[in-house]
N, C-alpha and C. Protein backbone atom coordinates (compact mmCIF):
# COMPACT_ATOMS: atom_id res chain seq x y z
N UNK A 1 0.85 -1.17 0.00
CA UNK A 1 0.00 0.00 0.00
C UNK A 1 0.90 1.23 0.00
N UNK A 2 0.71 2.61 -0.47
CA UNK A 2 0.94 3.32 -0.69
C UNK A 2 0.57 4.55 -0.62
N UNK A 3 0.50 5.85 0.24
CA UNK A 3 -0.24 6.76 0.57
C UNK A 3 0.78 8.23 0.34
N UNK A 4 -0.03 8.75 -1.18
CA UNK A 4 0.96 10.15 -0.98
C UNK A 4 -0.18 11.57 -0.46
N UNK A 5 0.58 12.08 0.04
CA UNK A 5 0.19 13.53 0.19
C UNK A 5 1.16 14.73 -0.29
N UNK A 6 0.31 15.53 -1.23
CA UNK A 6 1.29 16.96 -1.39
C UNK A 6 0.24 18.16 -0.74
N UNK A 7 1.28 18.96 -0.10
CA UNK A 7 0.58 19.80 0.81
C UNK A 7 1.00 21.22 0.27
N UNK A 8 0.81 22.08 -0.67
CA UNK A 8 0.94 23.53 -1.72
C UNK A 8 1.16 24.61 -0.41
N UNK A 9 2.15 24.55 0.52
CA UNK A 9 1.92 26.09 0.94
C UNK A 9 2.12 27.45 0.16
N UNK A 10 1.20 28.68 1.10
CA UNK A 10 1.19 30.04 0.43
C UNK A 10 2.07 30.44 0.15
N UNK A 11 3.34 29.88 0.09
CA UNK A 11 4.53 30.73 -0.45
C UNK A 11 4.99 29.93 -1.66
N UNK A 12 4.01 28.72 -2.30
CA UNK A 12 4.45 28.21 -3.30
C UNK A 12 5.12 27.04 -3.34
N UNK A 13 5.64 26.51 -2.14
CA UNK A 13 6.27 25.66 -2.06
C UNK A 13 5.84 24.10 -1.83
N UNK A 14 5.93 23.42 -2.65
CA UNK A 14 4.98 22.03 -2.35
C UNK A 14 5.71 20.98 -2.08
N UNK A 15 5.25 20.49 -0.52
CA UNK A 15 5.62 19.37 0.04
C UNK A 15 4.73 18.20 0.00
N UNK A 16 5.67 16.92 -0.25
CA UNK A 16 5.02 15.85 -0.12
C UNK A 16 5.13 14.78 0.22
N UNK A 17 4.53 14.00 0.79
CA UNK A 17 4.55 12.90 1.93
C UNK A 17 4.34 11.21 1.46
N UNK A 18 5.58 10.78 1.55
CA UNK A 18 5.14 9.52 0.98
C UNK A 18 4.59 8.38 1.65
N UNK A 19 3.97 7.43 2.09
CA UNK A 19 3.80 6.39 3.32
C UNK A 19 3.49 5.22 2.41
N UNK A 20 4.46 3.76 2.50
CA UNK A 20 4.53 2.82 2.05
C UNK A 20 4.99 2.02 2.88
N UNK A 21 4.40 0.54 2.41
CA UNK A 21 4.92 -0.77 2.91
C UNK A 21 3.53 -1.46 2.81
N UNK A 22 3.96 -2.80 3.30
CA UNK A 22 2.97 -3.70 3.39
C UNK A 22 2.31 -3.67 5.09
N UNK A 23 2.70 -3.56 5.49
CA UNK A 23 1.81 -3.22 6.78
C UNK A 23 2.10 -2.01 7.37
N UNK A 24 1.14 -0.89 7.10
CA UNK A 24 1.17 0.85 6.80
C UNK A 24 -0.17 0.72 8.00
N UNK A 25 0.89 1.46 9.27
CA UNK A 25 0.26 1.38 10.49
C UNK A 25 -0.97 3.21 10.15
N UNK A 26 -1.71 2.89 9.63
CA UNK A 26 -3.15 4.14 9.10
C UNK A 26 -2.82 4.81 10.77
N UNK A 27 -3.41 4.21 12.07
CA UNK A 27 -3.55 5.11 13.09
C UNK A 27 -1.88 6.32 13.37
N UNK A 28 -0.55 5.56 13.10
CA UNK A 28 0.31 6.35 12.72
C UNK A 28 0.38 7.66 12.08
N UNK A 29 -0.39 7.16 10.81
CA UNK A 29 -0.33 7.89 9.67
C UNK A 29 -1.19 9.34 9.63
N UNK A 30 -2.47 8.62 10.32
CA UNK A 30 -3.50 9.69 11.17
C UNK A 30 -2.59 10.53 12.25
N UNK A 31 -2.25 10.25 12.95
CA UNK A 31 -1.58 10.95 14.00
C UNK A 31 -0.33 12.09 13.35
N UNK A 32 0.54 11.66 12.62
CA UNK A 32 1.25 11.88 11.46
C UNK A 32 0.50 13.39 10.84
N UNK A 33 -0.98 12.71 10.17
CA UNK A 33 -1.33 14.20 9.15
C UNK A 33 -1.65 15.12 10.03
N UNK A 34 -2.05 14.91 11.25
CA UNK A 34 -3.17 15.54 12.36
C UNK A 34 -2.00 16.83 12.47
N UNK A 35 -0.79 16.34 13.12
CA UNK A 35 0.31 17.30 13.69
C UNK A 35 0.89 17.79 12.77
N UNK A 36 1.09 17.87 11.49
CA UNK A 36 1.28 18.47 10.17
C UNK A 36 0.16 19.76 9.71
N UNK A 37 -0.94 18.82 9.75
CA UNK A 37 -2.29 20.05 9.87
C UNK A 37 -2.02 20.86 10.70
N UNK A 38 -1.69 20.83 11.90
CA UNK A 38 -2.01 21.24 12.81
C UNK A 38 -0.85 22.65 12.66
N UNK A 39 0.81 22.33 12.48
CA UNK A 39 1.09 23.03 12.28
C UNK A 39 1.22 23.95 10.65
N UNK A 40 0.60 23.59 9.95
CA UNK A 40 0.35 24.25 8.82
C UNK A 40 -1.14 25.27 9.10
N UNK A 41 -1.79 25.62 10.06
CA UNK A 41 -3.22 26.27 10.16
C UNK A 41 -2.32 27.40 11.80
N UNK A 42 -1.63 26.35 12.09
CA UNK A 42 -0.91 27.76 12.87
C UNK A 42 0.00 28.66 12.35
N UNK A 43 0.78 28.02 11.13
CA UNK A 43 1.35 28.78 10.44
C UNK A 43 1.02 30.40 9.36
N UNK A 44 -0.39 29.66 8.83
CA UNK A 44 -0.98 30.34 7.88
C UNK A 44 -3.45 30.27 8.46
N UNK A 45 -3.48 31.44 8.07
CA UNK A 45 -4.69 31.71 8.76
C UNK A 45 -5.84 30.90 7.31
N UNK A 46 -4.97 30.33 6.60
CA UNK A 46 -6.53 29.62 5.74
C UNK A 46 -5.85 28.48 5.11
N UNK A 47 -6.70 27.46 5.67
CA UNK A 47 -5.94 25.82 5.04
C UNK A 47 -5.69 25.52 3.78
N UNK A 48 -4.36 24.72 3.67
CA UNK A 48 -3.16 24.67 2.55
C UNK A 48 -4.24 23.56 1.85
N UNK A 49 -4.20 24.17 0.37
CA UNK A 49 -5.10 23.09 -0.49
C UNK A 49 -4.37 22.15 -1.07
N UNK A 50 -4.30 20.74 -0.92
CA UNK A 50 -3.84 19.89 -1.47
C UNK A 50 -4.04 19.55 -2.64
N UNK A 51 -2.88 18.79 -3.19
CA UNK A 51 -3.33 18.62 -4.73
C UNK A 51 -4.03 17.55 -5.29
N UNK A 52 -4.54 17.12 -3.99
CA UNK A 52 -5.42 15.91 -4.31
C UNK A 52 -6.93 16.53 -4.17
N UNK A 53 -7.12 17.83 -3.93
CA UNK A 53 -8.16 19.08 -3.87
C UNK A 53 -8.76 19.23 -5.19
N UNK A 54 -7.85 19.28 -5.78
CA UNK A 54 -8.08 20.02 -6.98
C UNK A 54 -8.85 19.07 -8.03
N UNK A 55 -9.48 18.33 -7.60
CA UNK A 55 -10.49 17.21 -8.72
C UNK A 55 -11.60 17.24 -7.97
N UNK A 56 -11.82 18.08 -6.49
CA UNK A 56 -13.17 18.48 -6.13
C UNK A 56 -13.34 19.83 -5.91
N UNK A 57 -12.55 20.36 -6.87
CA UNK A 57 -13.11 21.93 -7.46
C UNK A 57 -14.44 22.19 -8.15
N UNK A 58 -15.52 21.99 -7.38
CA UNK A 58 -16.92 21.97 -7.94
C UNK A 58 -17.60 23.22 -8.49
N UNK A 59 -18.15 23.62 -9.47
CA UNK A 59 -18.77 24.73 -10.25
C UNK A 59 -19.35 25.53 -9.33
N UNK A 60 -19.52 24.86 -8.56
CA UNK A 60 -20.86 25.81 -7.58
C UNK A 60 -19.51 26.67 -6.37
N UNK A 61 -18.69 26.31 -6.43
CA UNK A 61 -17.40 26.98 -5.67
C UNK A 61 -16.64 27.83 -6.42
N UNK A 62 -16.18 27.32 -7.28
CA UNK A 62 -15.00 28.33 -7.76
C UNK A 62 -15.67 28.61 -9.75
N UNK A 63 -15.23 29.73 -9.99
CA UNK A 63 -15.50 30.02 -11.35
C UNK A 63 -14.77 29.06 -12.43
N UNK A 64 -15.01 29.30 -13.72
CA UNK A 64 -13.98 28.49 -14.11
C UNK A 64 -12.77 28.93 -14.22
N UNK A 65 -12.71 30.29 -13.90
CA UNK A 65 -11.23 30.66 -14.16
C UNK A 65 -10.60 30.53 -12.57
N UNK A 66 -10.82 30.47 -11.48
CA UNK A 66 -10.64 29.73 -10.28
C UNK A 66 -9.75 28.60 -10.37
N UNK A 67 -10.82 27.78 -11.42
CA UNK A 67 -10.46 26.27 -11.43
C UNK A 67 -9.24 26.35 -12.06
N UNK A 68 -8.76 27.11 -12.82
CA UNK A 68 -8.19 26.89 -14.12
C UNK A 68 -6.66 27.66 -13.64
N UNK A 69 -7.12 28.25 -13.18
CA UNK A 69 -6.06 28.93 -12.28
C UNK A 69 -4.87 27.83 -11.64
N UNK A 70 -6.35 27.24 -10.57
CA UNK A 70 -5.37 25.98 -9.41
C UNK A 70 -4.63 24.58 -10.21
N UNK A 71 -6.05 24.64 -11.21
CA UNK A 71 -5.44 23.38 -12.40
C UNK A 71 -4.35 23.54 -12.78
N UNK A 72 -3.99 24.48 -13.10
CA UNK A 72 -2.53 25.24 -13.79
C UNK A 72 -0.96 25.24 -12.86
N UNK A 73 -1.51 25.35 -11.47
CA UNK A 73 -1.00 25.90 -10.44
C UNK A 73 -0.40 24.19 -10.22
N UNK A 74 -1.66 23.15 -10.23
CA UNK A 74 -1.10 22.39 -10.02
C UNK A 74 -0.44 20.76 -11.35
N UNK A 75 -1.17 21.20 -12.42
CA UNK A 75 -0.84 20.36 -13.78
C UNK A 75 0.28 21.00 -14.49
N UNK A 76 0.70 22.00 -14.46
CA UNK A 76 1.52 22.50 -15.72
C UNK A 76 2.91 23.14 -15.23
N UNK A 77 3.00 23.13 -13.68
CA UNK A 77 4.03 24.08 -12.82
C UNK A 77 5.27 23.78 -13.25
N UNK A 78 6.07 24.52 -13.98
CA UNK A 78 7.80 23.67 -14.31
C UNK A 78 7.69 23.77 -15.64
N UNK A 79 6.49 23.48 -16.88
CA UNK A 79 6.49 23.29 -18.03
C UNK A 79 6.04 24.60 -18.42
N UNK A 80 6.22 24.53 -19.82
CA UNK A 80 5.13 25.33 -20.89
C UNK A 80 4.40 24.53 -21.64
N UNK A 81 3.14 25.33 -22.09
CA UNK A 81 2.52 24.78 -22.28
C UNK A 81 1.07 25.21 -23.28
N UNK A 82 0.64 24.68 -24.25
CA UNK A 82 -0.52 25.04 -24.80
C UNK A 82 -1.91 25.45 -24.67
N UNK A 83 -2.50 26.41 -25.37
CA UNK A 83 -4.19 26.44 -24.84
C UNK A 83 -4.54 25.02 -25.10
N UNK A 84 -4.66 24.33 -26.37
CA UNK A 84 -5.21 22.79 -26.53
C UNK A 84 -4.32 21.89 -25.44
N UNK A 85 -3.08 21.67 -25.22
CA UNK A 85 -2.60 21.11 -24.36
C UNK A 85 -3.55 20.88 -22.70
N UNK A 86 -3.69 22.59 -22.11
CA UNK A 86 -4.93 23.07 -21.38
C UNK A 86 -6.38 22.06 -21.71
N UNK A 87 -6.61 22.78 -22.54
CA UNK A 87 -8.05 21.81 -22.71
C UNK A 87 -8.07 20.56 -22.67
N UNK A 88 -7.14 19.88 -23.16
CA UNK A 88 -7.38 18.28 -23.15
C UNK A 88 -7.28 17.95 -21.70
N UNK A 89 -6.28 18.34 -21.53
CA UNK A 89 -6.13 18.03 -19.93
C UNK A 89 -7.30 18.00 -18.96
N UNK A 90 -7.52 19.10 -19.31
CA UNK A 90 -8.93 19.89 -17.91
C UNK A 90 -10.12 18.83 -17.98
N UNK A 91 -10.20 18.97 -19.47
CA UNK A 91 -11.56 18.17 -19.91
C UNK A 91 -11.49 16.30 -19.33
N UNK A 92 -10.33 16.20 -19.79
CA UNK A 92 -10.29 14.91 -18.84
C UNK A 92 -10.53 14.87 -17.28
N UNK A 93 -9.61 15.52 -16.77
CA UNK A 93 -9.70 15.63 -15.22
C UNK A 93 -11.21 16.08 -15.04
N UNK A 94 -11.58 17.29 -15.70
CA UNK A 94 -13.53 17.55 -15.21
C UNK A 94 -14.29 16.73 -15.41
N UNK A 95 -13.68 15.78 -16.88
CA UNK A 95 -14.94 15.13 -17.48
C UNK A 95 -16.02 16.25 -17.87
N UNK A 96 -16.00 17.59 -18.31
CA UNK A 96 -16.76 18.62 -18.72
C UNK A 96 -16.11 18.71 -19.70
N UNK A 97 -17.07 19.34 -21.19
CA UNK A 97 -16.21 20.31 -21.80
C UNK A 97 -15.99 21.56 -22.03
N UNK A 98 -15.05 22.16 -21.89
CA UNK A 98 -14.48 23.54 -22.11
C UNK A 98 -13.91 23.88 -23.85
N UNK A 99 -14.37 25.00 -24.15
CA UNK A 99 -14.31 25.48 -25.77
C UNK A 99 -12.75 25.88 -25.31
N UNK A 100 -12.13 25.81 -26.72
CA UNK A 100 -10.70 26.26 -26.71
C UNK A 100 -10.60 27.54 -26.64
N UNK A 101 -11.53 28.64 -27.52
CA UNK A 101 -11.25 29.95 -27.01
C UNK A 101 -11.49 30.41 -25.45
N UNK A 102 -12.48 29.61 -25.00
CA UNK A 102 -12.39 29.97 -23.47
C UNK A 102 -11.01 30.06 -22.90
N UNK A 103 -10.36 28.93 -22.98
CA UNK A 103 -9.39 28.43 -22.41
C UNK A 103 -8.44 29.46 -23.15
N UNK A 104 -8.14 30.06 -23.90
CA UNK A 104 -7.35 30.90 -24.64
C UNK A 104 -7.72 32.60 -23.83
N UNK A 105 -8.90 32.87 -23.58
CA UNK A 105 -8.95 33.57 -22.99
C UNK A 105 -8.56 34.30 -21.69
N UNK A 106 -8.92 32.74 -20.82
CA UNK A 106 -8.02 33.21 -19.73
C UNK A 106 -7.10 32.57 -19.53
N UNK A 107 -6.71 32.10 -20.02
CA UNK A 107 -4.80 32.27 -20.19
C UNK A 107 -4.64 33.57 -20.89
N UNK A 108 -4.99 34.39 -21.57
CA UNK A 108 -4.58 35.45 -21.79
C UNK A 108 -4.53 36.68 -20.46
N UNK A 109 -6.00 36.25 -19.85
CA UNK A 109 -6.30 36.99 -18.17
C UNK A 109 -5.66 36.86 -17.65
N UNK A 110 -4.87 35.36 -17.14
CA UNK A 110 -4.27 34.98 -16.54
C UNK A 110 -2.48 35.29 -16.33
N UNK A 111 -1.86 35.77 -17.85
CA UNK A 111 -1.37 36.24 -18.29
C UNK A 111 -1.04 37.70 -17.71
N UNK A 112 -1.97 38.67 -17.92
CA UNK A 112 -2.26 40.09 -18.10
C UNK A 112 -2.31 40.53 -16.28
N UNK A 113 -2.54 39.48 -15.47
CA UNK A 113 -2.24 39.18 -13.85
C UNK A 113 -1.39 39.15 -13.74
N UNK A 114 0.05 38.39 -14.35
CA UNK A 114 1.05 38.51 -13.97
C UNK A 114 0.96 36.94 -13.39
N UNK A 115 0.19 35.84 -13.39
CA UNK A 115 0.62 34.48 -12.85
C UNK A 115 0.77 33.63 -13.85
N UNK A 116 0.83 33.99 -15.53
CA UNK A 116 1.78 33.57 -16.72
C UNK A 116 2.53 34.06 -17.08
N UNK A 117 3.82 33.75 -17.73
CA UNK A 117 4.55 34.03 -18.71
C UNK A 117 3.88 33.42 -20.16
N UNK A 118 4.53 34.35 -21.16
CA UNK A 118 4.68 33.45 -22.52
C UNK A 118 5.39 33.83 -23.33
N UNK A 119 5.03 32.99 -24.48
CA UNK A 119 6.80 32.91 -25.83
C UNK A 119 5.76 32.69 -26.68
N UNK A 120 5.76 32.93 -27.92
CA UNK A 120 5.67 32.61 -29.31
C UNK A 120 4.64 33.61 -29.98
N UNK A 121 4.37 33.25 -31.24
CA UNK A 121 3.25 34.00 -32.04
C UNK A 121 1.80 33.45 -31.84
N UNK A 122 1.24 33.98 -31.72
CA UNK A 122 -0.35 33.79 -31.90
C UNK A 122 -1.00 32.22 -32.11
N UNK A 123 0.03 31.74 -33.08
CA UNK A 123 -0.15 30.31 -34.04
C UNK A 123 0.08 29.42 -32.98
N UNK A 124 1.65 29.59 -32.36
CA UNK A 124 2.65 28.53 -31.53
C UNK A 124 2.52 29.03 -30.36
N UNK A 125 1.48 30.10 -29.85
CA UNK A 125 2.24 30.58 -28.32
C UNK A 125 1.75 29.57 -27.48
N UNK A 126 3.09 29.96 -26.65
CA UNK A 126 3.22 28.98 -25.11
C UNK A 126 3.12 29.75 -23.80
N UNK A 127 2.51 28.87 -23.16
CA UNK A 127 2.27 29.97 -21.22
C UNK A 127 3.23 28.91 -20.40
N UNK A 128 3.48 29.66 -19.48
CA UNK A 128 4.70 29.19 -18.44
C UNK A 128 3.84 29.44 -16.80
N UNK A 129 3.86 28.79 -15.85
CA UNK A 129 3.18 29.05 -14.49
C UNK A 129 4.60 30.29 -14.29
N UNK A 130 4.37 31.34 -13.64
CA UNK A 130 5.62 31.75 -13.07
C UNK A 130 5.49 31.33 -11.69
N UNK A 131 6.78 31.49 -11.24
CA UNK A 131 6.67 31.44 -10.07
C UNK A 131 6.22 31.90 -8.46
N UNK A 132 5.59 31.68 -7.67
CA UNK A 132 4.98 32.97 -6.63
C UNK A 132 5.80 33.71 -6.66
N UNK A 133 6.93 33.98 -6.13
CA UNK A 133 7.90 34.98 -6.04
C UNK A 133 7.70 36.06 -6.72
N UNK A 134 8.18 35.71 -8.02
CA UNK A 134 8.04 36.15 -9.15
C UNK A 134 6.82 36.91 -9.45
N UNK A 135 5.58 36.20 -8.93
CA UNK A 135 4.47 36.76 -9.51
C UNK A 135 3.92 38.15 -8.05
N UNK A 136 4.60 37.66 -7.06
CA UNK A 136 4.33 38.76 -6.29
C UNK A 136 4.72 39.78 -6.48
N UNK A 137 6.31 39.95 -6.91
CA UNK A 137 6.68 41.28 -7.18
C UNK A 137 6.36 42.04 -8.39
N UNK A 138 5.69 41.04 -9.22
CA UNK A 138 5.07 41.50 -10.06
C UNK A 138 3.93 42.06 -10.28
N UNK A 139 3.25 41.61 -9.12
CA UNK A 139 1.99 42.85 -8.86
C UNK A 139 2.35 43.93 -7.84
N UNK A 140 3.28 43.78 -7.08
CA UNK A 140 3.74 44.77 -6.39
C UNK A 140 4.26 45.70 -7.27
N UNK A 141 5.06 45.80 -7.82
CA UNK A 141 5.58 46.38 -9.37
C UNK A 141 4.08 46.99 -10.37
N UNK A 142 3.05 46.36 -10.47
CA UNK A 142 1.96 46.80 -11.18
C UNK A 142 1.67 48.58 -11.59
N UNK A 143 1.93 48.96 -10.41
CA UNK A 143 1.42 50.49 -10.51
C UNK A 143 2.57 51.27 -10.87
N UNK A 144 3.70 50.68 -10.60
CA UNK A 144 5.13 51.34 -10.78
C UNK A 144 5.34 51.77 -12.46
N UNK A 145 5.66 52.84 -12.39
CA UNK A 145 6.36 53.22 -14.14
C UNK A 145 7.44 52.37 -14.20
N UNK A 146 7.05 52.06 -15.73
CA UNK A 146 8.54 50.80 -16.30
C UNK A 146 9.79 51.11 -15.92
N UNK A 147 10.30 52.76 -15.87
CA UNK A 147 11.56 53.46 -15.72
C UNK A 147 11.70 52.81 -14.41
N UNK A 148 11.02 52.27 -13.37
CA UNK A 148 11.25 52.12 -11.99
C UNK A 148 12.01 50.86 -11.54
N UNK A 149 11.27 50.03 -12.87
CA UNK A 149 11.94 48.36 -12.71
C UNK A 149 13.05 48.36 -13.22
N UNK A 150 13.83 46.97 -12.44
CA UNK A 150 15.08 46.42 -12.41
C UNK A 150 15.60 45.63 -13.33
């Protein structure tokens, strides 16, 4: 048996927990997530969403650009990557379907936020997750004249 957990804290950083063997003492393992929770909700004032979360991102909670956001945050982090690439993906994991210009759209939103990068022409372009870091000082930077940046 085999039990993973990845735990996304707010600063971007994702930890994860492996638990294996053939006799995988569960009350351990319980005790184990409890004091992990425990200090991850003292750490930060709103609980760390796991990435095993993100396939009960339900319509009636988050928008689709919500979803698409965390989907991203958590399917594509490290790569680049396509609007159709996007869609196939999502549509599998939702089992819904999503139109490609949607999905082109906000990746363009998503983009224009400052939590994409991209490369290419119109035809070939590619989006990149940036990194939190990265994307913080980049809205911190937002209001700043270009002459200001580094």
């Amino acid at each position: 048996m085999e039990i993973k957990v990845n735990v996304d804290e707010k600063s971007g950083k994702i930890t994860q927990l492996t638990f294996s063997g053939d006799g995988v003492n569960m009350e351990a393992i319980q005790k184990a997530l409890s004091a992990i929770s425990k200090n991850f909700q003292a750490s930060a004032p709103e609980e760390p969403l796991m990435s095993r979360d993100i396939t009960d991102l339900s319509a009636d909670k988050y928008t689709i650009k919500e979803r698409l956001r965390l989907f991203l945050k958590f399917e594509f982090r490290g790569m680049w990557f396509t609007s159709l690439q996007v869609k196939d993906k999502y549509e599998r994991q939702y089992g819904e379907e999503i139109k490609l210009s949607t999905v082109s759209t906000y990746l363009t939103r998503l983009y224009n936020e400052g939590f994409l990068e991209r490369r290419g022409n119109r035809v070939e372009r590619e989006y990149h997750v940036i990194d939190v870091n990265v994307e913080d000082k980049a809205v911190e930077r937002a209001g700043q004249p270009i002459t200001n940046l580094k």
